[in-house]
PDB file of N, CA and C in Angstrom:
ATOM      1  N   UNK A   1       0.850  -1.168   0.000  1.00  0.00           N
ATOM      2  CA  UNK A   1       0.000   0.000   0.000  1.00  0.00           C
ATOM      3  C   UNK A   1       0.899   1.235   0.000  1.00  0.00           C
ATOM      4  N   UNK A   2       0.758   2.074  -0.786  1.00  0.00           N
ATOM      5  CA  UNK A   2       1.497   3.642  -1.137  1.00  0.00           C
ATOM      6  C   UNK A   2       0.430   4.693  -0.153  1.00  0.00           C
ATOM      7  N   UNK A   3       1.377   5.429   0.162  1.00  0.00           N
ATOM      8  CA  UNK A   3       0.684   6.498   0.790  1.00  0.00           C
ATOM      9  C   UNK A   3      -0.212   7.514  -0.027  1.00  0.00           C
ATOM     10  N   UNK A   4      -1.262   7.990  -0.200  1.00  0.00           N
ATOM     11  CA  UNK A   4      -2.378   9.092  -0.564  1.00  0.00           C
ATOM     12  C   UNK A   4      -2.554   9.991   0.133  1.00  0.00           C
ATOM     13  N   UNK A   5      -1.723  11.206  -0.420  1.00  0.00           N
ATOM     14  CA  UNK A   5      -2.110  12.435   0.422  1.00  0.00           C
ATOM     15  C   UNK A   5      -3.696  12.396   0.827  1.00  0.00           C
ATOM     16  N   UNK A   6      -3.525  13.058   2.187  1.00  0.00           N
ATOM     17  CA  UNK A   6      -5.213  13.237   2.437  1.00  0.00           C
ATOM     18  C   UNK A   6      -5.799  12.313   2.512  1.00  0.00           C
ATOM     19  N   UNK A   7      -5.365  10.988   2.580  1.00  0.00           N
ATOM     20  CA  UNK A   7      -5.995   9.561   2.798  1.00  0.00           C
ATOM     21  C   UNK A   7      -5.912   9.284   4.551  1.00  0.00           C
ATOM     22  N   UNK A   8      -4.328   9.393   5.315  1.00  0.00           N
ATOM     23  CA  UNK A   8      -3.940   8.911   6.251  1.00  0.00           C
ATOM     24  C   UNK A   8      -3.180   7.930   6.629  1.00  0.00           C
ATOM     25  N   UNK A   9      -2.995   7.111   5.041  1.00  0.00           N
ATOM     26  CA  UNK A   9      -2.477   5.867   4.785  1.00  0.00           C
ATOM     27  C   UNK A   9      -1.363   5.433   4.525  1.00  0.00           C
ATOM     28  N   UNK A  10      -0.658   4.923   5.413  1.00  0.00           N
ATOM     29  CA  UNK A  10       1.109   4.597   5.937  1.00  0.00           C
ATOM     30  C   UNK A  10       1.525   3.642   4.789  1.00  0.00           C
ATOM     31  N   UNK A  11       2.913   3.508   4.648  1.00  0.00           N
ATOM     32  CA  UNK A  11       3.350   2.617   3.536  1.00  0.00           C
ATOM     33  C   UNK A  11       3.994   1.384   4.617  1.00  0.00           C
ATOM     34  N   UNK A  12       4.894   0.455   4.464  1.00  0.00           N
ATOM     35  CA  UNK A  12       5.318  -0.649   5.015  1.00  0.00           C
ATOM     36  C   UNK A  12       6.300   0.187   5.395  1.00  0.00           C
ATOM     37  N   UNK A  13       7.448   0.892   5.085  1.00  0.00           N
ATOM     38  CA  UNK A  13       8.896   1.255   5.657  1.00  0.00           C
ATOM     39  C   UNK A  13       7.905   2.202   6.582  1.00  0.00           C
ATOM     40  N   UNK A  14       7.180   2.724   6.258  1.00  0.00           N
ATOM     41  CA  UNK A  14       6.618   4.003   8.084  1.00  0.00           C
ATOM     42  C   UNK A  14       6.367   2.818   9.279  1.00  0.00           C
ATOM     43  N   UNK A  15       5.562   1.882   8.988  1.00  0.00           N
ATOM     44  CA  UNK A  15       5.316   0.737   9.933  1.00  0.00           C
ATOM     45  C   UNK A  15       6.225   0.224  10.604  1.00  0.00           C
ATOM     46  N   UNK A  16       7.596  -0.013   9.523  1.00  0.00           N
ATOM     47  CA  UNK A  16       8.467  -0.681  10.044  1.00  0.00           C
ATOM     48  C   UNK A  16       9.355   0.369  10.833  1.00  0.00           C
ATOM     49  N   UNK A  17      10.066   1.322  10.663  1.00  0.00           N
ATOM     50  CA  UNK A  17      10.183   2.699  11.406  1.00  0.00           C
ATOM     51  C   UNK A  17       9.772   2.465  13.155  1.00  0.00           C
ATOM     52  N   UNK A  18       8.691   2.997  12.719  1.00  0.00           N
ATOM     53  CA  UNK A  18       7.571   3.059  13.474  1.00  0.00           C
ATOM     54  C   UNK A  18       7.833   2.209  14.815  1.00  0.00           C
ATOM     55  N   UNK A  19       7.683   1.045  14.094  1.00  0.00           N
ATOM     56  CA  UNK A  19       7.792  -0.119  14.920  1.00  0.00           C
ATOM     57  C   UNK A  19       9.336  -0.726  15.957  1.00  0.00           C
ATOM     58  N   UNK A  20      10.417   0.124  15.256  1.00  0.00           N
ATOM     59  CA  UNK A  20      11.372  -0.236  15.514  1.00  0.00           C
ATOM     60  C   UNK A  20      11.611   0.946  16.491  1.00  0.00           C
ATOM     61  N   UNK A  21      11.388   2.187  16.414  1.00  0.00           N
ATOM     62  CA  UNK A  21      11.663   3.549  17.302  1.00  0.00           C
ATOM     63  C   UNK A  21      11.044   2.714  18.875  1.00  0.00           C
ATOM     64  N   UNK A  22       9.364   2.151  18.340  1.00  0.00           N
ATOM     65  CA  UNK A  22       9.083   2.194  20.062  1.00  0.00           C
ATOM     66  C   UNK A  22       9.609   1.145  20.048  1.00  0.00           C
ATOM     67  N   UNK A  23       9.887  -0.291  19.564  1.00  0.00           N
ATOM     68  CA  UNK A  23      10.590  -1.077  20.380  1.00  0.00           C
ATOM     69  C   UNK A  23      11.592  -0.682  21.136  1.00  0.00           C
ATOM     70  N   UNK A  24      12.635   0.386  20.715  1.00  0.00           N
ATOM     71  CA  UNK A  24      13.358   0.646  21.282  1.00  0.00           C
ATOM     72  C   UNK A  24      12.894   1.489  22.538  1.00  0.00           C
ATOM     73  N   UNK A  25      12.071   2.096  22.230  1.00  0.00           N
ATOM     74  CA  UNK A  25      11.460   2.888  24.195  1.00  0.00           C
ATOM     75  C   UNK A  25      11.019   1.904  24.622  1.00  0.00           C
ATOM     76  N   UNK A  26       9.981   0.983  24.709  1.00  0.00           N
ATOM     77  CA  UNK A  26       9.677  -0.091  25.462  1.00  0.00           C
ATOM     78  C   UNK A  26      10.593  -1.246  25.864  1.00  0.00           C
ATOM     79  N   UNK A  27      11.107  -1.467  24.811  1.00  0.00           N
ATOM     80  CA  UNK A  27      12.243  -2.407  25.261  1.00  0.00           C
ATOM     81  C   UNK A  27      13.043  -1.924  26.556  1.00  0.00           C
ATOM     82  N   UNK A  28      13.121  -0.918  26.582  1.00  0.00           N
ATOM     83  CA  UNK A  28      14.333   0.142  27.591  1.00  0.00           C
ATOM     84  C   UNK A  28      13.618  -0.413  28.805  1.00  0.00           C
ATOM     85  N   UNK A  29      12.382   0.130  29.087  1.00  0.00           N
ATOM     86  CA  UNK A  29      11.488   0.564  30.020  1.00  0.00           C
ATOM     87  C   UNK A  29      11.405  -0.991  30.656  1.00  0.00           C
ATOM     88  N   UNK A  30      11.345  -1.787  29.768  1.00  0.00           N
ATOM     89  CA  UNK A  30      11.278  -3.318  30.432  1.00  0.00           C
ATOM     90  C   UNK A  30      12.302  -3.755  30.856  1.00  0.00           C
ATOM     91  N   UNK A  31      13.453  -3.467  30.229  1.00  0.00           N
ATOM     92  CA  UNK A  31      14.747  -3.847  30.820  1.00  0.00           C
ATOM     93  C   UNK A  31      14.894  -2.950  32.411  1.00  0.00           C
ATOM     94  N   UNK A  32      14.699  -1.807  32.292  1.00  0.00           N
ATOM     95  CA  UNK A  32      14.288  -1.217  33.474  1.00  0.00           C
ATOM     96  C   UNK A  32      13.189  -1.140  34.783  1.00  0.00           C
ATOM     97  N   UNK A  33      12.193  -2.148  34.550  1.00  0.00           N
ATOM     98  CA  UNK A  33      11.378  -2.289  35.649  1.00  0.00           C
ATOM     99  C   UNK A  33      11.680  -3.557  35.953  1.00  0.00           C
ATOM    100  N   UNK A  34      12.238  -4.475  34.987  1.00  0.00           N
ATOM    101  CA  UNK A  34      12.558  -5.647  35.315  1.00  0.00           C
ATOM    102  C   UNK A  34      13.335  -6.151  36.057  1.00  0.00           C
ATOM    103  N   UNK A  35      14.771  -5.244  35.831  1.00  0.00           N
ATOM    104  CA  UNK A  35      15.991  -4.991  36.664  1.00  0.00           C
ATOM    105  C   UNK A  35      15.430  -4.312  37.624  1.00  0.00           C
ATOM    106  N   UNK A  36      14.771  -3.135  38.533  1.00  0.00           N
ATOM    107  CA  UNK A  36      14.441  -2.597  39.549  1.00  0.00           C
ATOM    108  C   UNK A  36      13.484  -3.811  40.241  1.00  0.00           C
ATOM    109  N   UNK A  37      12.699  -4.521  39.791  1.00  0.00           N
ATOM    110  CA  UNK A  37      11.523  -5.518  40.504  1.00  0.00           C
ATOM    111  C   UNK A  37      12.810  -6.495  40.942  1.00  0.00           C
ATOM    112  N   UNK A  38      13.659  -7.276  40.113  1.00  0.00           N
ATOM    113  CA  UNK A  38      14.692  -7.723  40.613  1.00  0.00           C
ATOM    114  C   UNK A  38      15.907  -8.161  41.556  1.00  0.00           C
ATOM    115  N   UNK A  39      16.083  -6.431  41.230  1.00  0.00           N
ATOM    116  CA  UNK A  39      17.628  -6.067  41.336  1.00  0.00           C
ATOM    117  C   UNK A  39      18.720  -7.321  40.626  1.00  0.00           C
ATOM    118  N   UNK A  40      18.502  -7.758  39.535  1.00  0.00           N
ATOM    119  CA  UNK A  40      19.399  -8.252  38.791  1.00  0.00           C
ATOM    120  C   UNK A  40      19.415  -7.866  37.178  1.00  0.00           C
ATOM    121  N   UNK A  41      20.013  -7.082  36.696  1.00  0.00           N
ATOM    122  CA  UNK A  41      20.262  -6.628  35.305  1.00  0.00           C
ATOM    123  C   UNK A  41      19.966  -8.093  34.210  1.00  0.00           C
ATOM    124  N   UNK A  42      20.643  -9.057  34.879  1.00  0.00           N
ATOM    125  CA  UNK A  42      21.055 -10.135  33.463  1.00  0.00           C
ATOM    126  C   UNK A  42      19.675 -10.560  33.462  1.00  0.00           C
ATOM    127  N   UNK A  43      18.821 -10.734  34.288  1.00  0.00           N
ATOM    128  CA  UNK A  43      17.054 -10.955  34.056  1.00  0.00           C
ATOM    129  C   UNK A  43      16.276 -10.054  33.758  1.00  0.00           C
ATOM    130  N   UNK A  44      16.590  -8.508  33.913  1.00  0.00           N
ATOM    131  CA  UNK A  44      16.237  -7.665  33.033  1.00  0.00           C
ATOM    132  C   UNK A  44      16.411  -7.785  31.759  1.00  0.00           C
ATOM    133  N   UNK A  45      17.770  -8.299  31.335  1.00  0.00           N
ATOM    134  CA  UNK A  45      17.501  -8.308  29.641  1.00  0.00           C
ATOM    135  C   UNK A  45      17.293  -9.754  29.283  1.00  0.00           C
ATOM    136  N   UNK A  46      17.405 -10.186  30.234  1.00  0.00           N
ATOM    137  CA  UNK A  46      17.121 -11.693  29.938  1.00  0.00           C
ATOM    138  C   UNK A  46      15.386 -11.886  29.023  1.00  0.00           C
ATOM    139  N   UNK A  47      14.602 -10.824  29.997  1.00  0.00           N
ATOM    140  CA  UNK A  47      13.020 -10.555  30.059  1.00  0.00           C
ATOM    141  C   UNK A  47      12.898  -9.829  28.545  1.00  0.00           C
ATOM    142  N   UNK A  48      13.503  -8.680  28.529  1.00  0.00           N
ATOM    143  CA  UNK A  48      13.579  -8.036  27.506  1.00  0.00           C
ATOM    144  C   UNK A  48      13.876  -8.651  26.284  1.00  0.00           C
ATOM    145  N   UNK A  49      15.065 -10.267  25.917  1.00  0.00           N
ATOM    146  CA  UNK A  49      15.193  -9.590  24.677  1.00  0.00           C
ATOM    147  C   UNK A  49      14.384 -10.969  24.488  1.00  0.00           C
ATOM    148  N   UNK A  50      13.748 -11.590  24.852  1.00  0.00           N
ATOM    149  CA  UNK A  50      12.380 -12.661  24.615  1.00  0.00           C
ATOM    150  C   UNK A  50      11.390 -11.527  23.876  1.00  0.00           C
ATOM    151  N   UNK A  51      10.688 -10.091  25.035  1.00  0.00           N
ATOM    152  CA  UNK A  51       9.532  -9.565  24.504  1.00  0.00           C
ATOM    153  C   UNK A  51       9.745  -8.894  23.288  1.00  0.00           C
ATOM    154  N   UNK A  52      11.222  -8.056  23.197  1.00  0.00           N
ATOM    155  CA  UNK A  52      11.489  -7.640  21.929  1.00  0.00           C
ATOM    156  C   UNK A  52      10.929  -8.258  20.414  1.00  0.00           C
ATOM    157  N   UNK A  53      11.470  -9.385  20.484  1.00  0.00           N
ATOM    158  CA  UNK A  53      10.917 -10.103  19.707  1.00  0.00           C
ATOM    159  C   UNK A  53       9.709 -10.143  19.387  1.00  0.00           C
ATOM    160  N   UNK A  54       9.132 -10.941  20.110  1.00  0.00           N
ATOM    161  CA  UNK A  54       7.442 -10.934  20.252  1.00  0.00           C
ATOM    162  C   UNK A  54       6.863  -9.974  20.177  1.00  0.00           C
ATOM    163  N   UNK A  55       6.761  -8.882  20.420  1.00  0.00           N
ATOM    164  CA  UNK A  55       6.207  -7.502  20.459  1.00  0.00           C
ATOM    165  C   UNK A  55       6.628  -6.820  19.372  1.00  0.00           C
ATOM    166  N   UNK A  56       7.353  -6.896  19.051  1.00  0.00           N
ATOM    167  CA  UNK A  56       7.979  -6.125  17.557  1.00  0.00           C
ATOM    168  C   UNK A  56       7.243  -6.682  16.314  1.00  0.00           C
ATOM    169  N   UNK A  57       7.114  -7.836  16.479  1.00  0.00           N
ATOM    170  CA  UNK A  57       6.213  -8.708  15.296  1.00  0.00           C
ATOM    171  C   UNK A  57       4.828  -8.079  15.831  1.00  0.00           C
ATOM    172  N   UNK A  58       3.845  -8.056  16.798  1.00  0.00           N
ATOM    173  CA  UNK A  58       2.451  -8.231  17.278  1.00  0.00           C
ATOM    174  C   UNK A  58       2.332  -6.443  17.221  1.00  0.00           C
ATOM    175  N   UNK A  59       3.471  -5.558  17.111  1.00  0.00           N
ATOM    176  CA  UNK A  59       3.046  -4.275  16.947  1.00  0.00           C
ATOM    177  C   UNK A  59       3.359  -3.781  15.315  1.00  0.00           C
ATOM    178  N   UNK A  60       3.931  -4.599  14.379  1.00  0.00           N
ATOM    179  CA  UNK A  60       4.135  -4.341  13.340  1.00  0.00           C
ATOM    180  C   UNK A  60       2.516  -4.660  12.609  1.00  0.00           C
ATOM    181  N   UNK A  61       2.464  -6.037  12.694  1.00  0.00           N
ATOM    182  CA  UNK A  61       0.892  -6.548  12.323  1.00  0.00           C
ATOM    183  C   UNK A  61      -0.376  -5.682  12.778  1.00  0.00           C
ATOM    184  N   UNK A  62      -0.606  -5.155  13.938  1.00  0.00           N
ATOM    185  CA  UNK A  62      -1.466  -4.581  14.677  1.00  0.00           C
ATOM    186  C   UNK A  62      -1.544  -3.154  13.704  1.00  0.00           C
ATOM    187  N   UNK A  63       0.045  -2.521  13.530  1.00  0.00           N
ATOM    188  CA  UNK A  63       0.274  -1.104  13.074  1.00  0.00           C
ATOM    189  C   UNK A  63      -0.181  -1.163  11.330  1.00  0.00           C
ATOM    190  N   UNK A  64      -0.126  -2.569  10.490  1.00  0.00           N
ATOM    191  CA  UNK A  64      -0.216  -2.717   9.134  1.00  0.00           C
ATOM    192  C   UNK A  64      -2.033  -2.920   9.559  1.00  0.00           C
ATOM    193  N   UNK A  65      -2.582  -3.536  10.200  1.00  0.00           N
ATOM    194  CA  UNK A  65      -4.205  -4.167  10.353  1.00  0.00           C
ATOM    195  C   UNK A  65      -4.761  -2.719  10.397  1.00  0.00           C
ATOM    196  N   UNK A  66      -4.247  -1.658  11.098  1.00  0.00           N
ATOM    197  CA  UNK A  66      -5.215  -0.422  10.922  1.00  0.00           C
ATOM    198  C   UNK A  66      -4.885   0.722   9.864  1.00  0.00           C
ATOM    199  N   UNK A  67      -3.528   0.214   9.352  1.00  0.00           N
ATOM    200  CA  UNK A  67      -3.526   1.155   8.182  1.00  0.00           C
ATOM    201  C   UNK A  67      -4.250   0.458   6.728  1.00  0.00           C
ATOM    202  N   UNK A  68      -5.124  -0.346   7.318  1.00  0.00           N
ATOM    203  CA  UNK A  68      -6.322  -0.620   6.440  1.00  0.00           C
ATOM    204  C   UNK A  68      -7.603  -0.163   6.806  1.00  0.00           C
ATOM    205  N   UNK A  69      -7.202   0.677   7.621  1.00  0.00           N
ATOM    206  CA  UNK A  69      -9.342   1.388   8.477  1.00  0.00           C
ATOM    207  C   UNK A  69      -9.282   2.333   8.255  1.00  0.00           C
ATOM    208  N   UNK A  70      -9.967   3.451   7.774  1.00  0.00           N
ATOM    209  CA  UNK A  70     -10.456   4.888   7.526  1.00  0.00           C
ATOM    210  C   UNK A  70     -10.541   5.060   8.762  1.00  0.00           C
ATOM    211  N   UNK A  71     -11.302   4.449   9.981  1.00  0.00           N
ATOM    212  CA  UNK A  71     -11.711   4.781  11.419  1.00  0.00           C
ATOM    213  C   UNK A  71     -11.068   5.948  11.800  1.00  0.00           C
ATOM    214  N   UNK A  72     -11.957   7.141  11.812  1.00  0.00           N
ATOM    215  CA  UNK A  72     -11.416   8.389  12.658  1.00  0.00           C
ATOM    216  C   UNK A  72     -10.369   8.566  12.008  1.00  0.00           C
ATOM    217  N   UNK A  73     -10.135   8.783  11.095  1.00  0.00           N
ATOM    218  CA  UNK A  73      -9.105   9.552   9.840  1.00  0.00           C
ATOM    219  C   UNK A  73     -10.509  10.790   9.465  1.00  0.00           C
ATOM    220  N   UNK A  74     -10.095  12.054   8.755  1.00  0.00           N
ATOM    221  CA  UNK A  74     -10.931  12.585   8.131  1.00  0.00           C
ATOM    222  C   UNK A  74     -10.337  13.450   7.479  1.00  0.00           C
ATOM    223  N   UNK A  75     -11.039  13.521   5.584  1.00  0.00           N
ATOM    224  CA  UNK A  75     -10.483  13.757   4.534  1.00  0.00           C
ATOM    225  C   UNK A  75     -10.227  15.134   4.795  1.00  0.00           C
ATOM    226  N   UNK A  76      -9.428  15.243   4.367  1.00  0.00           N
ATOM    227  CA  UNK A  76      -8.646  16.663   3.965  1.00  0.00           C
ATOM    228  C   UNK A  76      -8.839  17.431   2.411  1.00  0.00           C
ATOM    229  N   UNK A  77      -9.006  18.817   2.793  1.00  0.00           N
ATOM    230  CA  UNK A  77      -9.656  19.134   1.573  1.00  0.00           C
ATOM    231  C   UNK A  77      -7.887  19.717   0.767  1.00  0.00           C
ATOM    232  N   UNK A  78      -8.063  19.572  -0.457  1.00  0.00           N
ATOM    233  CA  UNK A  78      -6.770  19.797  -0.780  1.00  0.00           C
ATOM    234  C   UNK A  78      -6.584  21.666  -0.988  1.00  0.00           C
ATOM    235  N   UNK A  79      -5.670  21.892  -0.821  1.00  0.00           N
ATOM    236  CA  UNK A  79      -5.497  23.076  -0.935  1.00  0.00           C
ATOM    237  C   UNK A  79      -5.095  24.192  -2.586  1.00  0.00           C
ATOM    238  N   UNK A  80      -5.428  25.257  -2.553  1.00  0.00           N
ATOM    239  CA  UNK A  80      -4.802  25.755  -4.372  1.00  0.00           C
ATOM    240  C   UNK A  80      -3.974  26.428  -3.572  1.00  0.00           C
ATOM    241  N   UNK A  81      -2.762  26.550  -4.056  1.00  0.00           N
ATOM    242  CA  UNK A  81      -1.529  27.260  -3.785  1.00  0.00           C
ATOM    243  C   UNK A  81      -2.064  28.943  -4.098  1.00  0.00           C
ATOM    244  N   UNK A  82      -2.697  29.061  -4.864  1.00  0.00           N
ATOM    245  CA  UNK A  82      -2.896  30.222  -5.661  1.00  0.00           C
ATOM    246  C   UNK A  82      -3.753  31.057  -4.849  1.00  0.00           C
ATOM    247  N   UNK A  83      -4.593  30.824  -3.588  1.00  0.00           N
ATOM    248  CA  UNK A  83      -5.078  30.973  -2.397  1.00  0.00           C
ATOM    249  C   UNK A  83      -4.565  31.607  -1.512  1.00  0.00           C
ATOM    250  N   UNK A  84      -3.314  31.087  -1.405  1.00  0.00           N
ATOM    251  CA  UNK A  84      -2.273  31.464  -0.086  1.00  0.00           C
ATOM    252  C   UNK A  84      -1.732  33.032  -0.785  1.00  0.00           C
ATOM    253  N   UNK A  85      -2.213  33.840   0.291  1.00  0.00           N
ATOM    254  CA  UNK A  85      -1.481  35.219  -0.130  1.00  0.00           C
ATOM    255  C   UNK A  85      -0.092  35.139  -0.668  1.00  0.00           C
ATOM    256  N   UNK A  86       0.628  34.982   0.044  1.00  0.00           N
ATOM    257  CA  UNK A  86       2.150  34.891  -0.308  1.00  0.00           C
ATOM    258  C   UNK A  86       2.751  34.148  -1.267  1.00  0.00           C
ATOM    259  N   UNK A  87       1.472  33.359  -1.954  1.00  0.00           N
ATOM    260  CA  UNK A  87       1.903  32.922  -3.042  1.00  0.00           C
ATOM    261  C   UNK A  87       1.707  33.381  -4.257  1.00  0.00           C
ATOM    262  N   UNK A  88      -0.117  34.728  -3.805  1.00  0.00           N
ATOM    263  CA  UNK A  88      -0.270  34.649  -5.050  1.00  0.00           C
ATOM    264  C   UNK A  88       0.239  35.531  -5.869  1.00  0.00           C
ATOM    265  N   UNK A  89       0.532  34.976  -7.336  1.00  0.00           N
ATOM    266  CA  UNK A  89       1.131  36.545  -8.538  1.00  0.00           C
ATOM    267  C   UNK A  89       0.497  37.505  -8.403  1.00  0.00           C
ATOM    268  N   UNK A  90       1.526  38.045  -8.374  1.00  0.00           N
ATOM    269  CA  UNK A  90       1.028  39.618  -8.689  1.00  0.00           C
ATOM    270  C   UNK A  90       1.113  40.462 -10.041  1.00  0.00           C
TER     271      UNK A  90
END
């Protein structure tokens, strides 16, 4: 799927992006409550790099399943350049 201005509609590399930025904040955050509930680091990432996995796949799929829904998107009217003061000839 290609993106359409004024549609809302993500391509596969935004998903995958996407998907990889928050793994990386969540991943953190788990390695970090895991290690504090603990107090042992090597079961913090021990925890972490199991969910990485798993979660990186189940938020990629989840993130591609709704860039197939219009749901609460709303069209955008396109704009004439020729409108915008500062654009227009004089």
């Amino acid at each position: 799927m290609t993106h359409i201005p004024g549609t809302g509609h993500a391509n596969r590399t935004r998903s995958i992006v996407k998907t990889l930025t928050w793994r990386t904040i969540a991943t953190t955050d788990t390695i970090l409550i895991a290690w504090l509930l603990t107090n042992d680091l090597k079961i913090g990432l021990g925890i972490a790099s199991i969910e990485v996995v798993t979660k990186m796949f189940l938020y990629y799929f989840h993130e591609r399943a709704w860039s197939w829904s219009d749901w609460g998107l709303e069209d955008v009217e396109p704009i004439d350049p020729s409108s915008i003061p500062a654009i227009q000839q004089t």
